[in-house]
N, C-alpha and C. Protein backbone atom coordinates (compact mmCIF):
# COMPACT_ATOMS: atom_id res chain seq x y z
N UNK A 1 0.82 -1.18 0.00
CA UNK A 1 0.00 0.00 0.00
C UNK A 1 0.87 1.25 0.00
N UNK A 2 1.71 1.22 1.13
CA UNK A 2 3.02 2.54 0.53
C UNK A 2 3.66 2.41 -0.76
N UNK A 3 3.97 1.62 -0.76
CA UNK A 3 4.80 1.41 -2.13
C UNK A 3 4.05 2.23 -3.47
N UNK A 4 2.34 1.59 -2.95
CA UNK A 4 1.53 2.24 -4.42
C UNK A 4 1.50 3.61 -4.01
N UNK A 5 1.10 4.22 -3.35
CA UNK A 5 1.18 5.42 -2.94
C UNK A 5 2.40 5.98 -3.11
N UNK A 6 3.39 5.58 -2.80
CA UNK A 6 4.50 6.45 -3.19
C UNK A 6 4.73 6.49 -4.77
N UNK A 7 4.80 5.20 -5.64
CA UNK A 7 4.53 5.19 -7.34
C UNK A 7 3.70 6.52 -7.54
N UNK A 8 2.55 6.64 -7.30
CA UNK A 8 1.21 7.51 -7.41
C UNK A 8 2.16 8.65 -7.33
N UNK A 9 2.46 9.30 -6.19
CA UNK A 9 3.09 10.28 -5.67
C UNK A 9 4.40 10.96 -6.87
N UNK A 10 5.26 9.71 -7.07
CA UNK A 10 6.37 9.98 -8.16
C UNK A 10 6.50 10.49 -9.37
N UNK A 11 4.98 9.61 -9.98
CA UNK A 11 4.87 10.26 -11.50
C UNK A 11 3.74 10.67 -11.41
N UNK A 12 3.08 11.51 -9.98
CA UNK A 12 2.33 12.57 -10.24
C UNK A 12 2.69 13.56 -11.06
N UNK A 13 2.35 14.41 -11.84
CA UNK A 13 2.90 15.42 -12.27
C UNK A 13 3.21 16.87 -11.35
N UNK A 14 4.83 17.47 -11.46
CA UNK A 14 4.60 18.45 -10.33
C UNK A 14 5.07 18.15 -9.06
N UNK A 15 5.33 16.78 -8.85
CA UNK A 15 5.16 16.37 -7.37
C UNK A 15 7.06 16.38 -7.20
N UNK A 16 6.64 17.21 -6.39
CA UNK A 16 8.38 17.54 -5.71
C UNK A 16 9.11 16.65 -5.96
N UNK A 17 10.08 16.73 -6.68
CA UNK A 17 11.31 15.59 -6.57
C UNK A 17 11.17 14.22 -7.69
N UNK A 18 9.82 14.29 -8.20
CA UNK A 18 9.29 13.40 -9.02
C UNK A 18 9.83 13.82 -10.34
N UNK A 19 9.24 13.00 -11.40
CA UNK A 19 10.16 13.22 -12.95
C UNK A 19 10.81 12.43 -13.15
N UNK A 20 11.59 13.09 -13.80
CA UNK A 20 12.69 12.10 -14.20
C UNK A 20 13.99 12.00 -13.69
N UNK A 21 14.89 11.28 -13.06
CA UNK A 21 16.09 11.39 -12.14
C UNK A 21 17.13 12.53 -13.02
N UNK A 22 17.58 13.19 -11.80
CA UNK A 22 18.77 14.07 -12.43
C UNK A 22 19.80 13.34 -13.38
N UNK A 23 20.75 14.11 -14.02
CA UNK A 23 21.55 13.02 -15.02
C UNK A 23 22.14 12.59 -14.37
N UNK A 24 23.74 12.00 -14.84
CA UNK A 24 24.67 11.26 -14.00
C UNK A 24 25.62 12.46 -14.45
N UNK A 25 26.05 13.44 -13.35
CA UNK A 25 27.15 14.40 -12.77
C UNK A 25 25.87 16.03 -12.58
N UNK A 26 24.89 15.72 -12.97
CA UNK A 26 23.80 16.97 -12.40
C UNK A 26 24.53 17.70 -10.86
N UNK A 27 24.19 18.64 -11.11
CA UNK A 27 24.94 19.47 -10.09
C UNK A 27 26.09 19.33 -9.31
N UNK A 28 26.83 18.23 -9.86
CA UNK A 28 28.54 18.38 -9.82
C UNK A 28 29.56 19.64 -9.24
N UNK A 29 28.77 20.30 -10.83
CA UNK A 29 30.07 21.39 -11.37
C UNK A 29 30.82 21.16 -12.43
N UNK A 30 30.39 19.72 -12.86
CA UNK A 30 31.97 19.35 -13.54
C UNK A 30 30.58 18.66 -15.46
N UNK A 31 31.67 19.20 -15.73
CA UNK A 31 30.98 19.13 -17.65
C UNK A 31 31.65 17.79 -18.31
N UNK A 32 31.08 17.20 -19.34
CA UNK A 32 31.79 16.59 -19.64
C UNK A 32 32.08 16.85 -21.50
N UNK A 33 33.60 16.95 -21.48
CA UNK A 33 33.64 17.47 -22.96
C UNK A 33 33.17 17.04 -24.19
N UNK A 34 32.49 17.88 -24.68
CA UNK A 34 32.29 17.70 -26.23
C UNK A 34 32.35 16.44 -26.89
N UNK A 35 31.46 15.91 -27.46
CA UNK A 35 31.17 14.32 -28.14
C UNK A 35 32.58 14.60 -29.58
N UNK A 36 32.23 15.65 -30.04
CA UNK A 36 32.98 15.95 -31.22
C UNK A 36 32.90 17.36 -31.27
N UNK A 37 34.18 17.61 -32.12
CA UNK A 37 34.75 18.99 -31.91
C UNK A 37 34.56 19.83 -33.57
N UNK A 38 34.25 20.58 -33.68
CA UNK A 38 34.58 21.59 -34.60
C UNK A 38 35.26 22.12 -35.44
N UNK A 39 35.70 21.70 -36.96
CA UNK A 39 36.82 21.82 -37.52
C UNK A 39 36.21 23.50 -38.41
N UNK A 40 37.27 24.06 -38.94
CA UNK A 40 37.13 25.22 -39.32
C UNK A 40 36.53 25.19 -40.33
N UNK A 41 36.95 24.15 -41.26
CA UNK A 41 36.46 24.07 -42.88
C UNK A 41 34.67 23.93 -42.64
N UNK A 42 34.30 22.94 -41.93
CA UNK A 42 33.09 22.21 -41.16
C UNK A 42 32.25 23.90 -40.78
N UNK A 43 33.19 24.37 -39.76
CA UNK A 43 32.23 26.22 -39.24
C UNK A 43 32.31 26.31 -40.89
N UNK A 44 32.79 27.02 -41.27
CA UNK A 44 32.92 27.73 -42.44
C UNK A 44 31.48 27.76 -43.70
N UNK A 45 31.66 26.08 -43.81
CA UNK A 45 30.22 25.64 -44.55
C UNK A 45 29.01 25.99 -44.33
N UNK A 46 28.66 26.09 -42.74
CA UNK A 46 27.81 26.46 -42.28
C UNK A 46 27.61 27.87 -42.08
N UNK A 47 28.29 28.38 -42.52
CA UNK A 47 27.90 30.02 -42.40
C UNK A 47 27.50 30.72 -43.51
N UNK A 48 26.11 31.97 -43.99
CA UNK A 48 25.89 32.00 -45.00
C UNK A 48 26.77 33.12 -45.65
N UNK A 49 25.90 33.75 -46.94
CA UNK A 49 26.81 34.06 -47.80
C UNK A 49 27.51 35.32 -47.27
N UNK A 50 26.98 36.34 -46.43
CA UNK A 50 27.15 37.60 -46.12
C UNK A 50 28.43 37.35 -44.29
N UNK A 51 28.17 35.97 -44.11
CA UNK A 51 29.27 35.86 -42.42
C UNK A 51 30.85 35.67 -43.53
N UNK A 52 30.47 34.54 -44.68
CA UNK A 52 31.67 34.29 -45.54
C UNK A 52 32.32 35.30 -45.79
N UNK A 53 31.24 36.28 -46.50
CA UNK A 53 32.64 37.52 -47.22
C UNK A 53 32.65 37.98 -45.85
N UNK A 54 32.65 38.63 -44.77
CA UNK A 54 33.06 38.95 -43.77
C UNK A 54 34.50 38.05 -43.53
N UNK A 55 34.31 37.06 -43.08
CA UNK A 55 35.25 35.76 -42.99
C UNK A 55 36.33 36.24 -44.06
N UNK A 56 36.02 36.37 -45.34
CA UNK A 56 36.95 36.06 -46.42
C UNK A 56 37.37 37.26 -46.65
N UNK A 57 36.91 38.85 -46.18
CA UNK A 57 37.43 40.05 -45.86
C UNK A 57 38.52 40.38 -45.10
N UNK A 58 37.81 39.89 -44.08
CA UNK A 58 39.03 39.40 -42.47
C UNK A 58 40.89 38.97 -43.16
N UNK A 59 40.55 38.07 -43.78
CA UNK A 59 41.79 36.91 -44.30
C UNK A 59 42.64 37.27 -45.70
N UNK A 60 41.98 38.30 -46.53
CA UNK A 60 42.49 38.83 -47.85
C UNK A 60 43.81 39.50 -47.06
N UNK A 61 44.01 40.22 -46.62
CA UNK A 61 44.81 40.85 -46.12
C UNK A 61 46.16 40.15 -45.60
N UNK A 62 45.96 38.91 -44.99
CA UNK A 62 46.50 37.98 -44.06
C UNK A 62 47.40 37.14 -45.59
N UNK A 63 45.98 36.67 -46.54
CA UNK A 63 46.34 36.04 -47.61
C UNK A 63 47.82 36.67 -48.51
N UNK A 64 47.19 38.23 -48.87
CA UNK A 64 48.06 38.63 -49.42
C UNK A 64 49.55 39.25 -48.97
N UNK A 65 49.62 39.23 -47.95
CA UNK A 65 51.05 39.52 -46.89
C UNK A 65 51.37 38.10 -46.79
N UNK A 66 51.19 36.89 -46.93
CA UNK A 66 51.96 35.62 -47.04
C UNK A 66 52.50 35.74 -48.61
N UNK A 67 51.25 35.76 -49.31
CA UNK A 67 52.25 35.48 -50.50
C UNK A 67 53.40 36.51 -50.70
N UNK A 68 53.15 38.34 -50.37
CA UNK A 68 54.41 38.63 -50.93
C UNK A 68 55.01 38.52 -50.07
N UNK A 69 55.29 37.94 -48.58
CA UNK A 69 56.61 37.23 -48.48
C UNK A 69 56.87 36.17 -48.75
N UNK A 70 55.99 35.49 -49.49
CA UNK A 70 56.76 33.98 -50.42
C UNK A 70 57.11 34.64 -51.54
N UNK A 71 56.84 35.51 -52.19
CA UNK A 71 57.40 35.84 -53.36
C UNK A 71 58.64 36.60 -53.33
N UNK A 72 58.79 37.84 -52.16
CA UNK A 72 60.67 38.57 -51.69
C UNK A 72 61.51 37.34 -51.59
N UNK A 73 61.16 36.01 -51.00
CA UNK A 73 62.09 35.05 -50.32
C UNK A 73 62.43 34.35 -51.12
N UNK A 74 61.28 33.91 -52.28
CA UNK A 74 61.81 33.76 -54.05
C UNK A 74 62.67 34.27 -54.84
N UNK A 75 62.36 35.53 -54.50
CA UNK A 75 63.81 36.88 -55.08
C UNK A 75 64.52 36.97 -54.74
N UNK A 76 64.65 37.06 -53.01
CA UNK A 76 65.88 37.11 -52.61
C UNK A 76 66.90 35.53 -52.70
N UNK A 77 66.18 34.29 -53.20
CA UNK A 77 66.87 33.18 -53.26
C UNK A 77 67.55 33.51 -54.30
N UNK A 78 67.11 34.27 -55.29
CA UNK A 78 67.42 34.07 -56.85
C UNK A 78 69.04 34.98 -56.91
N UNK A 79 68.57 35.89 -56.47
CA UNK A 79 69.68 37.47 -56.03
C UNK A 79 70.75 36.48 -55.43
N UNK A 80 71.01 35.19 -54.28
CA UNK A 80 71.69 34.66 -53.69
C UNK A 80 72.33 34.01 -54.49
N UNK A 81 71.59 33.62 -55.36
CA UNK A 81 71.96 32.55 -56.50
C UNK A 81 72.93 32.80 -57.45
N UNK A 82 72.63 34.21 -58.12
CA UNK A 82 73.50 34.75 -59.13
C UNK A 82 74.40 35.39 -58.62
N UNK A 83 74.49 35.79 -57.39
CA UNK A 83 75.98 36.49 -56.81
C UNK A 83 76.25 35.09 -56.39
N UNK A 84 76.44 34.11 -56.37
CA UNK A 84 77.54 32.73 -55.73
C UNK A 84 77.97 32.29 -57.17
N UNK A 85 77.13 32.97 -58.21
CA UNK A 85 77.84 32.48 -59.87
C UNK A 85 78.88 33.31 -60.04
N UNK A 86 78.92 34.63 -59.85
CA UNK A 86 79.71 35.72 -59.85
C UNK A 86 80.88 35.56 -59.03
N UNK A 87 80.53 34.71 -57.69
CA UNK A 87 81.71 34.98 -57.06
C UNK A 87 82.82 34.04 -57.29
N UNK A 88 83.63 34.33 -56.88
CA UNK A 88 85.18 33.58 -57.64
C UNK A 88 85.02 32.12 -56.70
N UNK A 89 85.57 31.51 -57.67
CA UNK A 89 85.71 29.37 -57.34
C UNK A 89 86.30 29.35 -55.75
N UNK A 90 85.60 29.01 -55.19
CA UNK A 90 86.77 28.59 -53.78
C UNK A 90 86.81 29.58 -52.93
N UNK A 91 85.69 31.01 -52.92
CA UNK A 91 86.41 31.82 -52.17
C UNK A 91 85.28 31.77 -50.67
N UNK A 92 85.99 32.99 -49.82
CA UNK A 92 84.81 32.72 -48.46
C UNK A 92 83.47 33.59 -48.66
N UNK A 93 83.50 34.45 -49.76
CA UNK A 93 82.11 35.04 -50.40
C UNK A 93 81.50 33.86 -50.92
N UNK A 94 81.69 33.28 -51.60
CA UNK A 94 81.37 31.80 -52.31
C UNK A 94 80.60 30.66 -51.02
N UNK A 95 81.18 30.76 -50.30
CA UNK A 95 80.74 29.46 -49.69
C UNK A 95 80.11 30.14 -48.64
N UNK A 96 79.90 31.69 -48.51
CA UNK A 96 78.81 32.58 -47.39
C UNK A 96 77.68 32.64 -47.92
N UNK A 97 77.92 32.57 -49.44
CA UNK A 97 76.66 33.38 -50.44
C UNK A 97 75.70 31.38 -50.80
N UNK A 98 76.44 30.38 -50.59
CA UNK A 98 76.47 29.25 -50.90
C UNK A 98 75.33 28.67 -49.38
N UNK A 99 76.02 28.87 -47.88
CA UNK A 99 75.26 28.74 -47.02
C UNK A 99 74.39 29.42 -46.83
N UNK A 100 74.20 31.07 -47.50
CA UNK A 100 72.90 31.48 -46.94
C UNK A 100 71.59 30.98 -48.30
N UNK A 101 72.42 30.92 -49.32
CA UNK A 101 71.40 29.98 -50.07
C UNK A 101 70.58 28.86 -49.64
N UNK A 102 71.23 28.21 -48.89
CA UNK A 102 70.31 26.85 -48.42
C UNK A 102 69.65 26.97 -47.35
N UNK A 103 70.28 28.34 -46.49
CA UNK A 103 69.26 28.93 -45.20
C UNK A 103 68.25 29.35 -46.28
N UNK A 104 68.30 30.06 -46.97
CA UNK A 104 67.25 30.80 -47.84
C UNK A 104 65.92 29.16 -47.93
N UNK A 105 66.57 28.34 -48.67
CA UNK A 105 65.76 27.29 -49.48
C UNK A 105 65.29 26.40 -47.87
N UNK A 106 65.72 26.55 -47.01
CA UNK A 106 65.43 25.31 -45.91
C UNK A 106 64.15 26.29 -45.15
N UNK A 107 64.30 27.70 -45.26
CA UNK A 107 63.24 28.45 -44.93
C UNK A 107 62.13 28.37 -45.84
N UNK A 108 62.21 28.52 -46.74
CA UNK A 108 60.96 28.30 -47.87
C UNK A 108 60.24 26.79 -47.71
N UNK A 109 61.26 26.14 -47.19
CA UNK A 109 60.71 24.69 -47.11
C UNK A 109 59.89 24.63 -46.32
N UNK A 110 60.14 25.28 -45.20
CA UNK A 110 59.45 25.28 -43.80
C UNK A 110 58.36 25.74 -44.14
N UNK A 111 58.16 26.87 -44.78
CA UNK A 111 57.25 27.75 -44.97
C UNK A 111 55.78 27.30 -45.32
N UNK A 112 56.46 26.89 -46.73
CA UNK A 112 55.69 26.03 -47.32
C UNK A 112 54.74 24.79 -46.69
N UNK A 113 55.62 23.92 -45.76
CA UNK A 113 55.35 22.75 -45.22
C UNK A 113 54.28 23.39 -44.22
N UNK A 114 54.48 23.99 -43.26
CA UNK A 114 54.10 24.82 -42.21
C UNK A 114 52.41 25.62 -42.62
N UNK A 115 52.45 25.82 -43.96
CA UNK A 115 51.21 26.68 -44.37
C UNK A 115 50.62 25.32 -44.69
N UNK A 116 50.90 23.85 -45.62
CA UNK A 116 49.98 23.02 -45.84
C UNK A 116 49.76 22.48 -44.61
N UNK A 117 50.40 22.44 -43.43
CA UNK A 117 49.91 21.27 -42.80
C UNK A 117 48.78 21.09 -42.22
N UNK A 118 47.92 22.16 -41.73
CA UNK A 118 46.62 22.04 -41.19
C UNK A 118 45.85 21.86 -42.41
N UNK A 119 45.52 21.77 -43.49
CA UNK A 119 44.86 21.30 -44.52
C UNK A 119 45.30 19.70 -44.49
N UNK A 120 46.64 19.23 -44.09
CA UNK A 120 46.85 17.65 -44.20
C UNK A 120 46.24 17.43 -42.93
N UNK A 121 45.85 18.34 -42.06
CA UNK A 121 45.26 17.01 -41.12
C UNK A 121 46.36 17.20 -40.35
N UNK A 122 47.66 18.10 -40.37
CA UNK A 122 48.37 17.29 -39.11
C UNK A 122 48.08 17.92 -37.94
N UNK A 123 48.40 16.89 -36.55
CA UNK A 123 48.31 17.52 -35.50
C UNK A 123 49.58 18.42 -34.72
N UNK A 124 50.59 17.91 -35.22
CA UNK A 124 52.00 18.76 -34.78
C UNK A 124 52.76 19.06 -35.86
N UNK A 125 52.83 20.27 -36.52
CA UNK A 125 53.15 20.58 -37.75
C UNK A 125 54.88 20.49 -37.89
N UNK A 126 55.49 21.22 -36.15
CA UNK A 126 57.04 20.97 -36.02
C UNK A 126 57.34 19.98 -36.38
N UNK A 127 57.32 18.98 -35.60
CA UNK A 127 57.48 17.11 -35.34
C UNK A 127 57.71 16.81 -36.62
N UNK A 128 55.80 17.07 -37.47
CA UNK A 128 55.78 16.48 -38.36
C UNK A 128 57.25 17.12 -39.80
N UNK A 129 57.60 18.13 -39.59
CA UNK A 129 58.29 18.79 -40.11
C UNK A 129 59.77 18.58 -40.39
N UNK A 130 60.16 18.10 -38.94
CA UNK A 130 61.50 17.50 -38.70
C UNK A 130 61.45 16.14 -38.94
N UNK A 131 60.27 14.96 -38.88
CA UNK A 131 59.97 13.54 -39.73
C UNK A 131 60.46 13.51 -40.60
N UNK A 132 59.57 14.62 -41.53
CA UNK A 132 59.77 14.94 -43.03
C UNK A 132 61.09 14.79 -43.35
N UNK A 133 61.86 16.03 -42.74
CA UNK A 133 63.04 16.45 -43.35
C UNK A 133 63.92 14.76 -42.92
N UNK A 134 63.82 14.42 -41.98
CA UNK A 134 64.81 13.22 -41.92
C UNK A 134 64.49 12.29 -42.89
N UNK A 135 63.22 11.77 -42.93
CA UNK A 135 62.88 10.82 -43.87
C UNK A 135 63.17 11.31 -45.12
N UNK A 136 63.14 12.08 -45.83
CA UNK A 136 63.31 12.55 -46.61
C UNK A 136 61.83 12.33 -47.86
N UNK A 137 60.71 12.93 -47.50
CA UNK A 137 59.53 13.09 -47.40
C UNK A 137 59.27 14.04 -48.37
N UNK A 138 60.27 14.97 -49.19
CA UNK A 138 60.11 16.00 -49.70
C UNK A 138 60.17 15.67 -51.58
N UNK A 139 59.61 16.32 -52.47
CA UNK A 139 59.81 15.99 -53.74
C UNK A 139 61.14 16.85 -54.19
N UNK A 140 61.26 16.82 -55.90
CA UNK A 140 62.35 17.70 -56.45
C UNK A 140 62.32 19.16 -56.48
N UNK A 141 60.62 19.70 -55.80
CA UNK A 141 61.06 21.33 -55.96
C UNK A 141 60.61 21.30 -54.40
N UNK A 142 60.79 20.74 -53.50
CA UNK A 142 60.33 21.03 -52.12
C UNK A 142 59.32 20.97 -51.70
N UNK A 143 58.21 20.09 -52.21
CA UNK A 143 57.09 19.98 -51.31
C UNK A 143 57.03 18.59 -50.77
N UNK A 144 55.96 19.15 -49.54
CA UNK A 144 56.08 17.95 -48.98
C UNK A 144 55.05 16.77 -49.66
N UNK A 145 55.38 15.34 -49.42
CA UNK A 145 54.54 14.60 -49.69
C UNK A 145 53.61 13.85 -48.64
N UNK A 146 52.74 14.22 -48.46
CA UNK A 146 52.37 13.84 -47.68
C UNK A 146 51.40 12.90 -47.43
N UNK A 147 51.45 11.95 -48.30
CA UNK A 147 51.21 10.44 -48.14
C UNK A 147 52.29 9.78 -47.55
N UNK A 148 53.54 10.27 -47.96
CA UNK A 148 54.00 9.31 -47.41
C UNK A 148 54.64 9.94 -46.19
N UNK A 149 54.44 10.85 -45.44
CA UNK A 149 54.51 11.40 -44.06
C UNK A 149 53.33 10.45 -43.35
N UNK A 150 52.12 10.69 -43.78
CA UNK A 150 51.23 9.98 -42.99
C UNK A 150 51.31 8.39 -43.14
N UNK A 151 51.92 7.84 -44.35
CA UNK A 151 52.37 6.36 -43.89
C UNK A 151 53.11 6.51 -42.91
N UNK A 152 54.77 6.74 -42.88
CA UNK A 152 55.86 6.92 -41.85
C UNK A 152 55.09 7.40 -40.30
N UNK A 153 54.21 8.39 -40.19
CA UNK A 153 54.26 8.97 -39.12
C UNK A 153 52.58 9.35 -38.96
N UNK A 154 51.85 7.88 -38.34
CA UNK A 154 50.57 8.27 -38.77
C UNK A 154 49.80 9.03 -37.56
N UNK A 155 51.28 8.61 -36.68
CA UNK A 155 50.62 9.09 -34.95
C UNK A 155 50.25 10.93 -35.06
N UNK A 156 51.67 11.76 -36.50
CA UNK A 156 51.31 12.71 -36.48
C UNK A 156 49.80 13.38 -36.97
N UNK A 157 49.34 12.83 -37.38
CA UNK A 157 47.72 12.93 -38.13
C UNK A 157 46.73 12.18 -37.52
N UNK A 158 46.65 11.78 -36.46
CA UNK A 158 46.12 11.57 -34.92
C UNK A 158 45.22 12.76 -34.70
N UNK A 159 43.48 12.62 -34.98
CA UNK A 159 42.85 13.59 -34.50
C UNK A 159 42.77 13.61 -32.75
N UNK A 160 43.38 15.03 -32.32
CA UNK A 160 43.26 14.89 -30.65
C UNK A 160 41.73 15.20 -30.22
N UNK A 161 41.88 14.71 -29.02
CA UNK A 161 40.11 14.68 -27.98
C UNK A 161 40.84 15.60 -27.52
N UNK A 162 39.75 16.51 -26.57
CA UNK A 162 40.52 17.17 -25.75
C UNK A 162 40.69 16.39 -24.54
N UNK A 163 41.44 17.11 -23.30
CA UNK A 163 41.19 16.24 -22.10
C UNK A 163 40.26 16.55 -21.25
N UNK A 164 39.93 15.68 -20.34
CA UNK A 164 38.83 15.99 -19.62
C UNK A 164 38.66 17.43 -18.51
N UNK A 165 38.05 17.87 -18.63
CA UNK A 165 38.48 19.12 -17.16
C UNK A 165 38.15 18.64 -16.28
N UNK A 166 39.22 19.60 -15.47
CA UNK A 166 39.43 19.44 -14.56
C UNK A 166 38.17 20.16 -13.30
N UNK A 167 38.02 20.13 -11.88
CA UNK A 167 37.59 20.58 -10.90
C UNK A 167 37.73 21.58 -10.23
N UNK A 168 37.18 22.19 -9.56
CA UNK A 168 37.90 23.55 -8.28
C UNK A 168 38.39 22.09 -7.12
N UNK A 169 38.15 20.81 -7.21
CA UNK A 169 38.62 20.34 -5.97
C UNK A 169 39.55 20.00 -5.58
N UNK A 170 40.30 20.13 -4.87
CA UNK A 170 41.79 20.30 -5.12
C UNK A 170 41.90 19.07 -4.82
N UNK A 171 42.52 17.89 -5.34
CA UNK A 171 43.18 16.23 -5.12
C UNK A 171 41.96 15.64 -5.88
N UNK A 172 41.00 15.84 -5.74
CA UNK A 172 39.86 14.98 -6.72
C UNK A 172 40.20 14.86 -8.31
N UNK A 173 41.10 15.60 -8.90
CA UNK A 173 41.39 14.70 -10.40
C UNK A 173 40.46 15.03 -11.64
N UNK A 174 40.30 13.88 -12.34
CA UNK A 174 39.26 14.48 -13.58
C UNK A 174 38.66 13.49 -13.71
N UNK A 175 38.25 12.53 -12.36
CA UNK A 175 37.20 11.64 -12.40
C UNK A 175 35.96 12.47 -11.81
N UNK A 176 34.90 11.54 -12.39
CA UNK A 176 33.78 11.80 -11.91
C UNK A 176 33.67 11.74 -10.39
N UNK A 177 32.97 12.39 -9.55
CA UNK A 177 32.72 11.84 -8.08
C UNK A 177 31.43 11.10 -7.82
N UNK A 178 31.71 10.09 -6.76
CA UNK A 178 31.28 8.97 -6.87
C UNK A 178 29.62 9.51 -6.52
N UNK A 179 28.56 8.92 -7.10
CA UNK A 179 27.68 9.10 -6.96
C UNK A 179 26.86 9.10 -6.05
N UNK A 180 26.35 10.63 -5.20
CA UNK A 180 26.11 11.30 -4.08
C UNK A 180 24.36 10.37 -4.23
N UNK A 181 24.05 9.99 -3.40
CA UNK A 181 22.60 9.82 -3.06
C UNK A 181 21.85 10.85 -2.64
N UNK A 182 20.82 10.83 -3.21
CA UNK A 182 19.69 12.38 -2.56
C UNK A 182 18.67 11.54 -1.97
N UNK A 183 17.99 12.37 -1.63
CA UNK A 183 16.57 11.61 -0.46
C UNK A 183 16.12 11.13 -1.73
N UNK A 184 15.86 11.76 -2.74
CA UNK A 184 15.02 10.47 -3.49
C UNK A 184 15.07 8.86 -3.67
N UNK A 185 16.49 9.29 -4.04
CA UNK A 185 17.10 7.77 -4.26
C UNK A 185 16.61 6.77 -2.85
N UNK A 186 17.42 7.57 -1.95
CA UNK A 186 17.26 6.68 -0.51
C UNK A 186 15.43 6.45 -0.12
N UNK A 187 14.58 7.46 -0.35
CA UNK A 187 13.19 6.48 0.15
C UNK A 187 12.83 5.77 -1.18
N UNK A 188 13.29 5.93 -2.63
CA UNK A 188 13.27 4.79 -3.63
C UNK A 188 13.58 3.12 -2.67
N UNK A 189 14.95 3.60 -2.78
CA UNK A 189 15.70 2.11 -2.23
C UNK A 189 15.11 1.67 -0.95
N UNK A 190 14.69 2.41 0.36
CA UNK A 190 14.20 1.79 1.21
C UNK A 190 12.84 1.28 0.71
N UNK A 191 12.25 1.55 -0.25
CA UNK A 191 10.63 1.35 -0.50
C UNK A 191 10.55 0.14 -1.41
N UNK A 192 12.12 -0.19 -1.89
CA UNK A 192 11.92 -1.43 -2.41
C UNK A 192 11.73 -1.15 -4.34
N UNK A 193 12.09 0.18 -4.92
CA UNK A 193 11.24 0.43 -6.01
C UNK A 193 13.05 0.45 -6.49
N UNK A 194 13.94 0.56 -6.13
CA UNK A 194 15.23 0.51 -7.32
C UNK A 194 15.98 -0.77 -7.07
């Protein structure tokens, strides 16, 4: 007879404490992150035509200050190039004008590598960068290949989760805490209904 009475009582509508049970971490404090995360290309699609050119306003600027410094660092390779032809066989202009050439070309490499890599998917563009260069990952005018980076090094193209957050509690961690009983639960369980 309690038992029915208390049922009655539970999914009365309205009835204090009745409904449906809080979730599992309800009034915690503590969130749990994101099922899946947000890639830029993904925002981007979803925005209409008038957020885009805003978006694509923003970035013209950004766009065109990369290329003309890929294009000075082009010139200035070239300028490096024809003064180490000029300079005499064997000399220490020769082999200054010779090393800053390949600083010149090992920077462009970077450059280059560094601007594709978030389009490949990678997650550590350095790492993946210094892979590259050891493996020797690169074609005949300097780009990277990046099939065969992500064969060699697939851990670098590893989509990350984030980690879980953390608490204000200081020693409790980024586990859940163990599940607090409320009076509901407890005259549930004494009444025989969980």
């Amino acid at each position: 007879m309690l038992r029915d009475a208390l049922r009655r009582y539970r999914n009365a509508p309205g009835a204090p404490g009745g409904g449906t049970p809080p979730a599992p971490g309800a009034g915690t404090g503590t969130q749990d992150p994101p099922a899946n995360t947000l890639s830029y290309d993904d925002w981007y699609k979803g925005l209409d035509d008038s957020q885009k050119a805003l978006v694509d306003g923003n970035t013209s600027g950004l766009k065109s200050a990369l290329q003309s410094e890929r294009s000075s660092r082009q010139a200035l390779e070239k300028q490096v190039a024809e003064l180490a032809k000029k300079a005499e066989k064997g000399s220490e202009i020769e082999t200054q004008l010779g090393q800053l050439q390949a600083q010149l070309s090992e920077a462009n490499q970077r450059a280059e590598f560094l601007a594709g890599a978030p389009a490949a998917g990678c997650a550590d563009p350095q790492l993946a960068f210094l892979a590259a260069r050891e493996g020797g990952h690169f074609d005949m005018n300097g780009k990277p290949n990046w099939e065969a980076i992500k064969l060699a090094h697939p851990n670098l193209f590893a989509t990350q989760t984030p980690a879980p957050r953390g608490s204000g509690d200081v020693g409790r961690g980024n586990q859940d805490p163990p599940k607090a009983d409320d009076m509901n639960a407890l005259i549930r369980r004494a009444a025989g209904l969980q």
